[in-house]
PDB file of N, CA and C in Angstrom:
ATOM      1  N   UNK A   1      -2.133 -15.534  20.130  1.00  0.00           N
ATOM      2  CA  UNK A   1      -1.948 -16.854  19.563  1.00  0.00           C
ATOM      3  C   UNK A   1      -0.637 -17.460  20.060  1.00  0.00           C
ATOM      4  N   UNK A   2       0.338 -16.677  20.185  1.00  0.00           N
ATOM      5  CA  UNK A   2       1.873 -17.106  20.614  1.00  0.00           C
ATOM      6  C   UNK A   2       1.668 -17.661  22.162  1.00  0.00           C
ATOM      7  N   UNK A   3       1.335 -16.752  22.960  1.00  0.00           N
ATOM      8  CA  UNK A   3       0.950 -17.066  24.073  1.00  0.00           C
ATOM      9  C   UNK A   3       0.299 -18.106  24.525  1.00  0.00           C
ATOM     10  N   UNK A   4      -1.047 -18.749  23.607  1.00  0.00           N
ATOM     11  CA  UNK A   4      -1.376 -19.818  24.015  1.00  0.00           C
ATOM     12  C   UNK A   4      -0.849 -21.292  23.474  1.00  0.00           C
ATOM     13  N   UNK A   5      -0.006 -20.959  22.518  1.00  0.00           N
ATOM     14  CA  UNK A   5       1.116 -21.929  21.653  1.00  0.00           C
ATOM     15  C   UNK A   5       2.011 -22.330  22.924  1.00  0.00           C
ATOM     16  N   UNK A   6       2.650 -21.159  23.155  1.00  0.00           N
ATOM     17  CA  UNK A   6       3.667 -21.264  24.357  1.00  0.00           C
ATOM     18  C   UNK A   6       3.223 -22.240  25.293  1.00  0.00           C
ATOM     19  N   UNK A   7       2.163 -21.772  25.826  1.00  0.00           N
ATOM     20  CA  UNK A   7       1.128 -22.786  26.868  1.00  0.00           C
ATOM     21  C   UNK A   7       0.803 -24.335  26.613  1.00  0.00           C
ATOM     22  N   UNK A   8       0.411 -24.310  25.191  1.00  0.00           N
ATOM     23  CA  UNK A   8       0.522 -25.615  24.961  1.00  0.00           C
ATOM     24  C   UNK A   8       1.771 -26.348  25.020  1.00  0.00           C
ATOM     25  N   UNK A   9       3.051 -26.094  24.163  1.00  0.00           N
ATOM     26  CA  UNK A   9       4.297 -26.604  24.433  1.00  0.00           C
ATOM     27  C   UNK A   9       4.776 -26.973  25.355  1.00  0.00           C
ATOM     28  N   UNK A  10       4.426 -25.892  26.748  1.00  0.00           N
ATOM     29  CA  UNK A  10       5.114 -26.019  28.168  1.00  0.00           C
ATOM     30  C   UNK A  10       4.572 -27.173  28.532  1.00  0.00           C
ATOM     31  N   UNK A  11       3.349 -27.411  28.480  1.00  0.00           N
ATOM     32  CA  UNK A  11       2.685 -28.577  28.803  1.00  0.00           C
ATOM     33  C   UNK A  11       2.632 -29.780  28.291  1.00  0.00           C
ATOM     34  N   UNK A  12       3.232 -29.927  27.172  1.00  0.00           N
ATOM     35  CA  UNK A  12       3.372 -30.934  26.305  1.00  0.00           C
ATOM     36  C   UNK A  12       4.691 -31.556  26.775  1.00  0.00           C
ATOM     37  N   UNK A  13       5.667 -30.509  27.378  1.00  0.00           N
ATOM     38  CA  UNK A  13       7.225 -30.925  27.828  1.00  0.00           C
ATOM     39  C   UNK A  13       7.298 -31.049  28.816  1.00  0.00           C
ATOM     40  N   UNK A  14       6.170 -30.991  29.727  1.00  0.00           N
ATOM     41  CA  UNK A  14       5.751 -31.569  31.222  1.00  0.00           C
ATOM     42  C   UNK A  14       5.648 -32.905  30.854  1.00  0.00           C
ATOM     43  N   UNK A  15       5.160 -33.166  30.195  1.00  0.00           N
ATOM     44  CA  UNK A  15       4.541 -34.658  29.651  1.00  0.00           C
ATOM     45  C   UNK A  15       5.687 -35.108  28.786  1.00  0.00           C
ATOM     46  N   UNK A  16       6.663 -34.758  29.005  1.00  0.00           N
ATOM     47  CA  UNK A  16       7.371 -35.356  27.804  1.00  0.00           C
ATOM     48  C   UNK A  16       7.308 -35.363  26.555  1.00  0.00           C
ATOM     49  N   UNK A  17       6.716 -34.720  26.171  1.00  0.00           N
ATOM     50  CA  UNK A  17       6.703 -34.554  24.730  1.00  0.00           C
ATOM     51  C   UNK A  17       7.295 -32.962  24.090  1.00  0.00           C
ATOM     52  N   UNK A  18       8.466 -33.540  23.606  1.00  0.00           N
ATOM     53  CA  UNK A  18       9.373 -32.104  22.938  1.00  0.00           C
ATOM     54  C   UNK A  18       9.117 -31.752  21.491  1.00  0.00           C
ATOM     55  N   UNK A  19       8.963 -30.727  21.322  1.00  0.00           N
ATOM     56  CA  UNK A  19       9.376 -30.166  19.741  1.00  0.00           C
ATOM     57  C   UNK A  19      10.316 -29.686  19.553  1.00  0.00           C
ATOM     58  N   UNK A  20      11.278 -29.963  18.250  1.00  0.00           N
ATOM     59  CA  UNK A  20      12.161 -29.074  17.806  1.00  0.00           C
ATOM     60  C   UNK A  20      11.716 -27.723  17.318  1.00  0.00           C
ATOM     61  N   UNK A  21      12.986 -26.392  17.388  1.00  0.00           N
ATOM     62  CA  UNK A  21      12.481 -25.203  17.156  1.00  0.00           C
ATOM     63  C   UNK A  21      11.392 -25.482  16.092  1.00  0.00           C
ATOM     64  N   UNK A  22      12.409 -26.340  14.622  1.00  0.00           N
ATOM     65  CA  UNK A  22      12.078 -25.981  13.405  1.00  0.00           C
ATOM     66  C   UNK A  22      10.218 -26.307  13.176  1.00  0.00           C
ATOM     67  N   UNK A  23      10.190 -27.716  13.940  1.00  0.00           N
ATOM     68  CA  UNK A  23       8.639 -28.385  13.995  1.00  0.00           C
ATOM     69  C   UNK A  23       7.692 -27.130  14.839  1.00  0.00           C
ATOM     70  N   UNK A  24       8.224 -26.645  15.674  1.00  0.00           N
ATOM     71  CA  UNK A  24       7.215 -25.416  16.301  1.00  0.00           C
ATOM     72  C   UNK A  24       7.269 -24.206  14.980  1.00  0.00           C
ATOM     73  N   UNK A  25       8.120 -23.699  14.320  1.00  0.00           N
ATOM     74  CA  UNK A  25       7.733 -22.625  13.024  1.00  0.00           C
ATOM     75  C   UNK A  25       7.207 -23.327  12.421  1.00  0.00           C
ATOM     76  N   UNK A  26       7.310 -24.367  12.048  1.00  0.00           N
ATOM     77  CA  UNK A  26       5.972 -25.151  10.682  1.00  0.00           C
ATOM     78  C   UNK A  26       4.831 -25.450  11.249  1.00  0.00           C
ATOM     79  N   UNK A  27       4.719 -25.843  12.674  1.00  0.00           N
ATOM     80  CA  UNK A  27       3.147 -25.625  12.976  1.00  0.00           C
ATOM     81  C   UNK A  27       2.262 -24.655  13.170  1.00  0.00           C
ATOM     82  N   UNK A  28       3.180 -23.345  13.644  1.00  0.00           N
ATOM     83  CA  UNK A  28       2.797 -22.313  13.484  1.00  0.00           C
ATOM     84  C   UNK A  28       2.332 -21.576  12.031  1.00  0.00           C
ATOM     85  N   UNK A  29       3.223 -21.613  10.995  1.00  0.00           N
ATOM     86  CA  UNK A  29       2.917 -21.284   9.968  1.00  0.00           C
ATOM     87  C   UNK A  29       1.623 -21.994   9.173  1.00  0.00           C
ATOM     88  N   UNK A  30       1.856 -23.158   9.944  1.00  0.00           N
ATOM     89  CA  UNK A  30       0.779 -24.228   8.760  1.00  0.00           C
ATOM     90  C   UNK A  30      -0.903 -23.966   9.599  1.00  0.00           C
ATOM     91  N   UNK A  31      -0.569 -23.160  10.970  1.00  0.00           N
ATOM     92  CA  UNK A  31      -2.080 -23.047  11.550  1.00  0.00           C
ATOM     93  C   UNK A  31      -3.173 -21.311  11.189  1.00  0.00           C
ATOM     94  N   UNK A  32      -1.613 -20.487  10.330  1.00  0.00           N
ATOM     95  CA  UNK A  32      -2.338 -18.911  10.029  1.00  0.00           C
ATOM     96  C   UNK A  32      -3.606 -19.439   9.372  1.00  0.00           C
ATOM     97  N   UNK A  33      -4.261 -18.130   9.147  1.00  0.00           N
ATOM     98  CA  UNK A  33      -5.058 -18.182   8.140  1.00  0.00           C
ATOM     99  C   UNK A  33      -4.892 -18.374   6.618  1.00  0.00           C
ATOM    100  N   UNK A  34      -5.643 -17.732   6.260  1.00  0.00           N
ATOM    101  CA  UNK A  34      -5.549 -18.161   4.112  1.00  0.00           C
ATOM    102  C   UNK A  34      -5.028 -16.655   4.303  1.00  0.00           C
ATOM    103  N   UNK A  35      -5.736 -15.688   4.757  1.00  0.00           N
ATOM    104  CA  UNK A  35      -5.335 -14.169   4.439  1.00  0.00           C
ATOM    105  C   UNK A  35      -3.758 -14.311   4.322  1.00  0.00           C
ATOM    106  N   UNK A  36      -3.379 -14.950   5.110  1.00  0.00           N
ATOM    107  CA  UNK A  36      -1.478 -15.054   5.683  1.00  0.00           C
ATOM    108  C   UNK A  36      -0.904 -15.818   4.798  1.00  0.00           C
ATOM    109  N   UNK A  37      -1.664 -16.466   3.312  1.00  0.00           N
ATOM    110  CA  UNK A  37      -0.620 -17.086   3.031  1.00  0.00           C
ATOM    111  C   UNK A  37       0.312 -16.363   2.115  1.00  0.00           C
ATOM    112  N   UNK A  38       0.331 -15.486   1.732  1.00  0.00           N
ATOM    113  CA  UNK A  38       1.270 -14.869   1.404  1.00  0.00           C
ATOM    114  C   UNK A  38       2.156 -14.905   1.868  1.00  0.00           C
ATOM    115  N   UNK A  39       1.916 -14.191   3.107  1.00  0.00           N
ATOM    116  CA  UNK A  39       3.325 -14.355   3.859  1.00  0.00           C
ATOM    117  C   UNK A  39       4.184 -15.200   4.220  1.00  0.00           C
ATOM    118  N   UNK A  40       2.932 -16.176   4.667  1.00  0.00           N
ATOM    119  CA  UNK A  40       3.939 -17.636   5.078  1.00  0.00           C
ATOM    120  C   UNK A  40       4.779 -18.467   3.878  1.00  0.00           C
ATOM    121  N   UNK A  41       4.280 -18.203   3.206  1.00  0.00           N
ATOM    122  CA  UNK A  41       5.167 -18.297   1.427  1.00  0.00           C
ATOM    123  C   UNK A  41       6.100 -17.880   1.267  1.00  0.00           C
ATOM    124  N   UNK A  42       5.728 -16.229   1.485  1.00  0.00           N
ATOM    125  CA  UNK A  42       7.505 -15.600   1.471  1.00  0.00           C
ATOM    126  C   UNK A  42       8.103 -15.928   2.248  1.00  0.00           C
ATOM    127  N   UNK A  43       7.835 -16.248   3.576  1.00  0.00           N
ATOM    128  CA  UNK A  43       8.708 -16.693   4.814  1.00  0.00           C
ATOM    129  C   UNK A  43       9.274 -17.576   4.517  1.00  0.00           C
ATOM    130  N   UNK A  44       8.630 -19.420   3.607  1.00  0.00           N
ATOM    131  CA  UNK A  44       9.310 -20.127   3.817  1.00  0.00           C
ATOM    132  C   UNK A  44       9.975 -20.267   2.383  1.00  0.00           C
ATOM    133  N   UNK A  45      10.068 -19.105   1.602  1.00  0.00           N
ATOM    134  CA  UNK A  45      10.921 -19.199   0.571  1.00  0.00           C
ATOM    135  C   UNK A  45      12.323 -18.656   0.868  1.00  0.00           C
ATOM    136  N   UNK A  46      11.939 -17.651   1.526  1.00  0.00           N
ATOM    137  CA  UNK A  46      12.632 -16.409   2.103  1.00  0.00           C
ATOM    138  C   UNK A  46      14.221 -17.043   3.206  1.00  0.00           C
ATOM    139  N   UNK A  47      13.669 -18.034   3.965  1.00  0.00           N
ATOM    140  CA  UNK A  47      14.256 -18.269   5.186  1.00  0.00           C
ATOM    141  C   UNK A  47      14.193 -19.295   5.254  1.00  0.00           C
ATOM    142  N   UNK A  48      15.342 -20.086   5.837  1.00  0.00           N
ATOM    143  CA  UNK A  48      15.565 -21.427   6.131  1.00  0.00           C
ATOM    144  C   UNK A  48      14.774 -21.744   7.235  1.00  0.00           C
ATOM    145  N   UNK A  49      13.894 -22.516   7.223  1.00  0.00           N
ATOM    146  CA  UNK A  49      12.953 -22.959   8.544  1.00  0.00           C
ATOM    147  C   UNK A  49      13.731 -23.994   9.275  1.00  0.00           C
ATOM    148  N   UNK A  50      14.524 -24.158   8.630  1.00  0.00           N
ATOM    149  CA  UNK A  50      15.178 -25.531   9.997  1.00  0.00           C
ATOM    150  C   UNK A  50      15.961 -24.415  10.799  1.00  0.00           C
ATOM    151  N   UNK A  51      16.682 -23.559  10.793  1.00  0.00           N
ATOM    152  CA  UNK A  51      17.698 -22.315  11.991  1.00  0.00           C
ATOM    153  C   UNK A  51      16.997 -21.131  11.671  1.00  0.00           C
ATOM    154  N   UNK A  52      15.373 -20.631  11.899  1.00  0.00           N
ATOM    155  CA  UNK A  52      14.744 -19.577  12.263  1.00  0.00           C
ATOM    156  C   UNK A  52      14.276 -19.620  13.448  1.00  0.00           C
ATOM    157  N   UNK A  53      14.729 -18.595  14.181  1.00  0.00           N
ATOM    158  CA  UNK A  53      14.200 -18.936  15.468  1.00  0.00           C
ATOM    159  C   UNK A  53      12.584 -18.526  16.092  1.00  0.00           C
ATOM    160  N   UNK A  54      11.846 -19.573  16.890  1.00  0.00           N
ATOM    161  CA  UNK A  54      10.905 -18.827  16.950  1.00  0.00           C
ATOM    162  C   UNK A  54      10.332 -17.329  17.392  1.00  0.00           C
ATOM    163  N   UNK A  55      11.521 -16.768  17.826  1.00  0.00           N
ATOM    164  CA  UNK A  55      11.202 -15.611  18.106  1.00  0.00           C
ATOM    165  C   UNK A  55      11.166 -14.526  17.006  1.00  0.00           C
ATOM    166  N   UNK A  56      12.053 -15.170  15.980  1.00  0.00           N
ATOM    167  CA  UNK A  56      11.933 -14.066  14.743  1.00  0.00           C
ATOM    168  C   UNK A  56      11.102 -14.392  14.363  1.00  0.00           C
ATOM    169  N   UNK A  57      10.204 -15.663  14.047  1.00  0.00           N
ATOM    170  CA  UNK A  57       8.984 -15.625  13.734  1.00  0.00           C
ATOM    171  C   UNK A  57       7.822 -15.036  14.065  1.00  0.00           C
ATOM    172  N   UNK A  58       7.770 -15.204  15.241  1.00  0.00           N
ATOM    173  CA  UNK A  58       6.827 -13.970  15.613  1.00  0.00           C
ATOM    174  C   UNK A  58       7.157 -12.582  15.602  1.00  0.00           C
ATOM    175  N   UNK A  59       8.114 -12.120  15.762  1.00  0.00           N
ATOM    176  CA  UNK A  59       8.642 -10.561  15.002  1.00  0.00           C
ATOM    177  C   UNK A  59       8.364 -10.334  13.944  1.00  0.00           C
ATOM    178  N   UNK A  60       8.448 -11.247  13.272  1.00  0.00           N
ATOM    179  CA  UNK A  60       8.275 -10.779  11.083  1.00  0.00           C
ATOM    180  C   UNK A  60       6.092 -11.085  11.121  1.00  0.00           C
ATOM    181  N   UNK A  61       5.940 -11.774  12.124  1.00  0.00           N
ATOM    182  CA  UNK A  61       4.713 -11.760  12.139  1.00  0.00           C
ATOM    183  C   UNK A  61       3.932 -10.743  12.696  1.00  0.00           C
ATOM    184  N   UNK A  62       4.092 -10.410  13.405  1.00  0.00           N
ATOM    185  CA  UNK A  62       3.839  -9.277  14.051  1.00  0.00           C
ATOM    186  C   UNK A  62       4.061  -7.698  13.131  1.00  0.00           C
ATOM    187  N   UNK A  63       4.836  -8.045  13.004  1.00  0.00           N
ATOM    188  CA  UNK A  63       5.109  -6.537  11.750  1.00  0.00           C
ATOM    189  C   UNK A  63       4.301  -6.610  10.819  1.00  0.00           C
ATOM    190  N   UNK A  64       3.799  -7.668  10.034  1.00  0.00           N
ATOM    191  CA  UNK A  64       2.980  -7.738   9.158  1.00  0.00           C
ATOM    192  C   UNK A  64       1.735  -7.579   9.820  1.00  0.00           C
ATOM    193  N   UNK A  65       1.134  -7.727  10.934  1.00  0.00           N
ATOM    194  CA  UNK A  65      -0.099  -7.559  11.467  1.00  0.00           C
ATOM    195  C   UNK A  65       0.092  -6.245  11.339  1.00  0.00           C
ATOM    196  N   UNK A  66       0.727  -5.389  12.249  1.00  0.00           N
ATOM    197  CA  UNK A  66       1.020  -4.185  12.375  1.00  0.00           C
ATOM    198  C   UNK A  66       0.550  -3.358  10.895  1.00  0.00           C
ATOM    199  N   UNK A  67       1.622  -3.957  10.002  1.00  0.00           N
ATOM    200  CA  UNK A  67       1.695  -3.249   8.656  1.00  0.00           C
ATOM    201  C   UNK A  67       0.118  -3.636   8.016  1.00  0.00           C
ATOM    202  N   UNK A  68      -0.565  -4.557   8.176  1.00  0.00           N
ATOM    203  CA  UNK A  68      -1.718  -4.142   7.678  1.00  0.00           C
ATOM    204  C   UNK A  68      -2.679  -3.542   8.522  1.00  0.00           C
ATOM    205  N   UNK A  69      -2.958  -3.669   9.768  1.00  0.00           N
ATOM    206  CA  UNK A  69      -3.671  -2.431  10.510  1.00  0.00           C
ATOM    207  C   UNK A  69      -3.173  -1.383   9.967  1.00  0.00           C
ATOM    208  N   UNK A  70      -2.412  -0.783   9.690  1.00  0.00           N
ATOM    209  CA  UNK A  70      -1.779   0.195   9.090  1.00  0.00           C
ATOM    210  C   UNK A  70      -2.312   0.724   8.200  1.00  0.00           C
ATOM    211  N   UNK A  71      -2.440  -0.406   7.483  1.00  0.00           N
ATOM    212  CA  UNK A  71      -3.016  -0.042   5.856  1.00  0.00           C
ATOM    213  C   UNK A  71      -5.139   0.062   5.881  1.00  0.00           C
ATOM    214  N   UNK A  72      -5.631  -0.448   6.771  1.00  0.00           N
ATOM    215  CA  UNK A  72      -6.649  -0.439   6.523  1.00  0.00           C
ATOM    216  C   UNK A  72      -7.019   0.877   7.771  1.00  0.00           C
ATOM    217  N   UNK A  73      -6.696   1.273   8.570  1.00  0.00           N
ATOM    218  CA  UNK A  73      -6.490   2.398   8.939  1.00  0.00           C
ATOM    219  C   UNK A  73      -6.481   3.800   8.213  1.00  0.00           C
ATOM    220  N   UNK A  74      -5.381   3.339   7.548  1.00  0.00           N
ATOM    221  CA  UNK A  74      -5.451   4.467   5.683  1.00  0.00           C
ATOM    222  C   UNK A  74      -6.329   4.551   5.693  1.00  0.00           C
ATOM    223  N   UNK A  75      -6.682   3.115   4.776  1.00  0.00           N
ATOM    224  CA  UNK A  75      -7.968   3.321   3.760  1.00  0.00           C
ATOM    225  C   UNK A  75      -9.272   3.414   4.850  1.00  0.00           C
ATOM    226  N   UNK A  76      -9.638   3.391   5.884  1.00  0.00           N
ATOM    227  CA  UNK A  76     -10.952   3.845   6.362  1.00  0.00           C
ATOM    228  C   UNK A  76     -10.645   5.726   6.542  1.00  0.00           C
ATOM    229  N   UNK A  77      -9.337   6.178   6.537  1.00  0.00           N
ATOM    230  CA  UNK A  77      -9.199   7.919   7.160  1.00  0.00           C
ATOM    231  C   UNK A  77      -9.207   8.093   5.449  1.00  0.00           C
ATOM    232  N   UNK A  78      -9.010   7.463   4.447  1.00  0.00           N
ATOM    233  CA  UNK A  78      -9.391   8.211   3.347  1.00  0.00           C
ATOM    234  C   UNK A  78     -10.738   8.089   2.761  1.00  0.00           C
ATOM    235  N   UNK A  79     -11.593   7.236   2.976  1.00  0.00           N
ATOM    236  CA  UNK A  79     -13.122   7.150   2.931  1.00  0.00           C
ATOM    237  C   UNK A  79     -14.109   8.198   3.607  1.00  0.00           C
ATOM    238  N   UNK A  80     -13.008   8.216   5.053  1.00  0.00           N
ATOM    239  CA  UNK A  80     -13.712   9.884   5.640  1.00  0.00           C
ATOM    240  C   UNK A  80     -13.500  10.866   4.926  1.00  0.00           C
ATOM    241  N   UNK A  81     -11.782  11.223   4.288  1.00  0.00           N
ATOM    242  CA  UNK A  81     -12.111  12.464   3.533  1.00  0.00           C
ATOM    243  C   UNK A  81     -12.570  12.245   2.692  1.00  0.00           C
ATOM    244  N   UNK A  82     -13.422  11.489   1.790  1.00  0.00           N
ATOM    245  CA  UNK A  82     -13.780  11.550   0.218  1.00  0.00           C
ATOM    246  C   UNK A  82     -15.561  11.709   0.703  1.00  0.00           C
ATOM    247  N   UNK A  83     -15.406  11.954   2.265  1.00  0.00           N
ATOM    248  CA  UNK A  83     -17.257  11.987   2.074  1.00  0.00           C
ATOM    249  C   UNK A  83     -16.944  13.731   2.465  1.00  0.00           C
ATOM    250  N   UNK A  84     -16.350  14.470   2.455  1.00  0.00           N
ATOM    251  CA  UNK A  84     -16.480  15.833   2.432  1.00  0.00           C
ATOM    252  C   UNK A  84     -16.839  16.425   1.164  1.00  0.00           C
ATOM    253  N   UNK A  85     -17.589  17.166   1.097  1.00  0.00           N
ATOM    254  CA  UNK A  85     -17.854  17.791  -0.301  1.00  0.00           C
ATOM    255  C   UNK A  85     -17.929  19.228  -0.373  1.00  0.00           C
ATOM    256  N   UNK A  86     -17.099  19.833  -1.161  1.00  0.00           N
ATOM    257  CA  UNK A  86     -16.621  21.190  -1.467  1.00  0.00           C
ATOM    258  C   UNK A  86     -17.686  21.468  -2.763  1.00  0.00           C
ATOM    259  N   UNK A  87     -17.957  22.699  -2.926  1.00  0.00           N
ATOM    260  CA  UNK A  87     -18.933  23.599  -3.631  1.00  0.00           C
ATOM    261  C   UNK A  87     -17.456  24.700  -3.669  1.00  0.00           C
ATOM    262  N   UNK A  88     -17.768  25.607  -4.964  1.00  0.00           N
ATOM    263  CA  UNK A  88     -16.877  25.820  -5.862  1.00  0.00           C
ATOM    264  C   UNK A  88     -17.570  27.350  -5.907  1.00  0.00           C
ATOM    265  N   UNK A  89     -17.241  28.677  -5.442  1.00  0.00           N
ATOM    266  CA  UNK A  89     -18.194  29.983  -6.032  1.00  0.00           C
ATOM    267  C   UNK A  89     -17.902  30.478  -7.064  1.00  0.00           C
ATOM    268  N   UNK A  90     -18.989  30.557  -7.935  1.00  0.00           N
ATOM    269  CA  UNK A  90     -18.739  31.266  -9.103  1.00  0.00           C
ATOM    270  C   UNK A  90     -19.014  33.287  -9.340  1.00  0.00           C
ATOM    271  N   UNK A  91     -18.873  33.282  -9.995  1.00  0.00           N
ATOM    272  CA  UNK A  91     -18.708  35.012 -10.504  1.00  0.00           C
ATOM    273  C   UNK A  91     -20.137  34.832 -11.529  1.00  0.00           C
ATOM    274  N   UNK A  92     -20.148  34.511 -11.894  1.00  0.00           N
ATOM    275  CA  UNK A  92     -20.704  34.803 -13.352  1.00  0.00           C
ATOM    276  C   UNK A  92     -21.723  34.203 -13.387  1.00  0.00           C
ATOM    277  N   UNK A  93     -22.834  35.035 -13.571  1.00  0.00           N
ATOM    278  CA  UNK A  93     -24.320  34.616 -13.859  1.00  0.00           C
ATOM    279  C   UNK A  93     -24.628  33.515 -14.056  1.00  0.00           C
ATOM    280  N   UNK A  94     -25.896  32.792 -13.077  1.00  0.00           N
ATOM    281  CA  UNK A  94     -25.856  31.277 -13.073  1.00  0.00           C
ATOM    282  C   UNK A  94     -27.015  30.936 -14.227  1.00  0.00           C
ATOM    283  N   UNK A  95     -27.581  32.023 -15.013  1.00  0.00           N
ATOM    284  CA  UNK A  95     -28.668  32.489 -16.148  1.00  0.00           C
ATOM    285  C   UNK A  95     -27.862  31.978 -16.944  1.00  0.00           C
ATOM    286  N   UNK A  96     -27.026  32.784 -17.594  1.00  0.00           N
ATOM    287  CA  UNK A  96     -25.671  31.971 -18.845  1.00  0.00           C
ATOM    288  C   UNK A  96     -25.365  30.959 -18.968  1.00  0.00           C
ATOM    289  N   UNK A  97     -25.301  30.093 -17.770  1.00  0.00           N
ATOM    290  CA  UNK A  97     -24.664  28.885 -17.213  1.00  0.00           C
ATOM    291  C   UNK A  97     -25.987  27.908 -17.463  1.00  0.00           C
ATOM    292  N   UNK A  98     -27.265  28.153 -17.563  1.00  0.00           N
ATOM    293  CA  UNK A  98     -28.167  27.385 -17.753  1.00  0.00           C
ATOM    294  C   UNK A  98     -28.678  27.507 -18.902  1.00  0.00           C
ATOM    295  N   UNK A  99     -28.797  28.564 -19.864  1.00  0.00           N
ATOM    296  CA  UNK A  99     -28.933  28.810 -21.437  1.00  0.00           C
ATOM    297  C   UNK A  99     -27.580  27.959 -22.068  1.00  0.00           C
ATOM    298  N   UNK A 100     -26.250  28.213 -21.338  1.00  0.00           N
ATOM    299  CA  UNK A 100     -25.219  27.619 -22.139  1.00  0.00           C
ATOM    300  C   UNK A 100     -25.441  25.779 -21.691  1.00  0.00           C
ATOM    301  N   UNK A 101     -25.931  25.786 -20.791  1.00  0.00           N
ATOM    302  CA  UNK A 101     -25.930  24.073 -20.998  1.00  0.00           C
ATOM    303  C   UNK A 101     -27.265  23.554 -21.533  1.00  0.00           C
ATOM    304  N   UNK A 102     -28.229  24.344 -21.460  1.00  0.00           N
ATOM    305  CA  UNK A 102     -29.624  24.400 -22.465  1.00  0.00           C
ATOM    306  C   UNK A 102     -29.087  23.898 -24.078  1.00  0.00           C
ATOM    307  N   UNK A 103     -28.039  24.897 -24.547  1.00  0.00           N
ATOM    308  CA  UNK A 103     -27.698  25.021 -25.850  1.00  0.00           C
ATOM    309  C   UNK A 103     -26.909  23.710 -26.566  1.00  0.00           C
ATOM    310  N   UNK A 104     -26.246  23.662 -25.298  1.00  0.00           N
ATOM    311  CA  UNK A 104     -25.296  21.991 -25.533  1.00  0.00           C
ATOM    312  C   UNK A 104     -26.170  21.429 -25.590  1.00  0.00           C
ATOM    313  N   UNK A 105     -27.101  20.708 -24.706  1.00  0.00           N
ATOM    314  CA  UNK A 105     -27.975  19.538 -24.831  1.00  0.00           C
ATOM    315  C   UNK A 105     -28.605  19.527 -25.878  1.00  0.00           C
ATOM    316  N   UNK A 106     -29.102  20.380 -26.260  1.00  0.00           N
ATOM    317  CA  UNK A 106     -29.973  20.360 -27.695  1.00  0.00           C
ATOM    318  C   UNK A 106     -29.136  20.575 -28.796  1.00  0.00           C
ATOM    319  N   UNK A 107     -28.033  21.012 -28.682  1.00  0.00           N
ATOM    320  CA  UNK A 107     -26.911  20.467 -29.613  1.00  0.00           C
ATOM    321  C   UNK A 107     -26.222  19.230 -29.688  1.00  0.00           C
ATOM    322  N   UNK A 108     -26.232  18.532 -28.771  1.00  0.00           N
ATOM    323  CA  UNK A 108     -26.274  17.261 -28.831  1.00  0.00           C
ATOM    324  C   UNK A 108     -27.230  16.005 -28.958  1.00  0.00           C
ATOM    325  N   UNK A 109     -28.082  16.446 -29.128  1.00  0.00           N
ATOM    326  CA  UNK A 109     -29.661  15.772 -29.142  1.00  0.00           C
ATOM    327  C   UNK A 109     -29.936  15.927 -30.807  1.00  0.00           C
ATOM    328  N   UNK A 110     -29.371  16.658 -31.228  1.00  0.00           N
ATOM    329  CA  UNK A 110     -29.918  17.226 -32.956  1.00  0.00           C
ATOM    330  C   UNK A 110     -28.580  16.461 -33.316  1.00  0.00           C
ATOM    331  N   UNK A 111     -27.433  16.729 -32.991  1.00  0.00           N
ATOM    332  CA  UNK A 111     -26.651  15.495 -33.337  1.00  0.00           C
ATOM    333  C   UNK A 111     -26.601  14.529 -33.741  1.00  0.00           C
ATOM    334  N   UNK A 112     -27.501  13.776 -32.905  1.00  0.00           N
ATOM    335  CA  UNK A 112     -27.961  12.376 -32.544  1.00  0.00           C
ATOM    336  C   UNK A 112     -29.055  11.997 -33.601  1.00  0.00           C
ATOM    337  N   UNK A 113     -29.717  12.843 -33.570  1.00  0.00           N
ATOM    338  CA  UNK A 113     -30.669  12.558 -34.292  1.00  0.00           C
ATOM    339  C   UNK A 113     -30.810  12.824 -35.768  1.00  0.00           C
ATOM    340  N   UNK A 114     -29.807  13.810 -35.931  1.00  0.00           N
ATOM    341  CA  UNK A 114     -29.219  13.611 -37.630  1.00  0.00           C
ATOM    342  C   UNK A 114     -28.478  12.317 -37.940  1.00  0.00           C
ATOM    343  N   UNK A 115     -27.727  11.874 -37.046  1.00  0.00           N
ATOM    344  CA  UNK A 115     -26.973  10.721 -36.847  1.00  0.00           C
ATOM    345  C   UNK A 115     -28.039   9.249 -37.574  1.00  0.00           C
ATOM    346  N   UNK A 116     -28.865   9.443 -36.513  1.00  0.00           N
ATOM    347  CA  UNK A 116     -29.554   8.680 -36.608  1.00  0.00           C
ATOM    348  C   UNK A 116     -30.684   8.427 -38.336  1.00  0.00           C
ATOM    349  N   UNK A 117     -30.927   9.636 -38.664  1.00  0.00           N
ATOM    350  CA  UNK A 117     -31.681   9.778 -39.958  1.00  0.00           C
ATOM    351  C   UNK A 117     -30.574   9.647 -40.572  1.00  0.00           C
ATOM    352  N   UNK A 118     -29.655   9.373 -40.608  1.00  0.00           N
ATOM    353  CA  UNK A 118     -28.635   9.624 -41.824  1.00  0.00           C
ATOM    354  C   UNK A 118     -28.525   7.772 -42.265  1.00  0.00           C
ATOM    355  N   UNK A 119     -28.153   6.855 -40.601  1.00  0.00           N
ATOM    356  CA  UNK A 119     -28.000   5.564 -40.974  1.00  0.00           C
ATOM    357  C   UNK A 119     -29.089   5.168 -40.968  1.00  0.00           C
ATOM    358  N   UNK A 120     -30.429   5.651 -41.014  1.00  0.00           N
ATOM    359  CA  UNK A 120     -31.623   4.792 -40.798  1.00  0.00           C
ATOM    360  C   UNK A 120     -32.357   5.095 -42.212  1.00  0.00           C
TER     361      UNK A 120
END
């Protein structure tokens, strides 16, 4: 985007037509996206736009591109590990383990259903 900004300017000052620094950071800022307005918010709360130069502008811009590739990078390498799935070995008779959750459910089902005869 800088690059073809640049391009336009050069050509605009062929033709006579100049911008000040400050008018090149506000057109720049005012052409990001919506995703960017954050930033461009903090920027122009942050920093005097009439003596920022355009080169720090594109530095603080650039870092923020950076810093969110960054971040969505993360979050796609942690979506890979959360599709791994670990199994757990047990010791102890998987017979017990199905009488004992047999016993809950129908202990919770008679629960319910005393529950239920009691307010009904």
């Amino acid at each position: 985007m800088f690059v073809r900004f640049t391009n336009i300017i050069n050509s605009l000052q062929s033709l006579n037509k100049c911008y000040t620094n400050s008018e090149m950071v506000r057109k720049i800022l005012r052409c990001l996206l919506k995703s960017w307005m954050p930033k461009v918010t903090a920027i122009e709360e942050a920093k005097d736009l009439n003596t920022l130069p355009l080169e720090e502008l594109l530095g603080s811009l650039m870092t923020h591109e950076m810093t969110i590739k960054n971040h969505e990078d993360d979050e796609e390498q942690d979506k890979k590990k959360k599709k791994v799935i670990a199994f757990k070995y047990s010791t102890t008779d998987s017979s017990e383990e199905d009488s004992d959750d047999e016993m809950a459910l129908i202990t919770r089902r008679f629960k319910k259903y005393l529950a239920k005869k009691k307010f009904g």
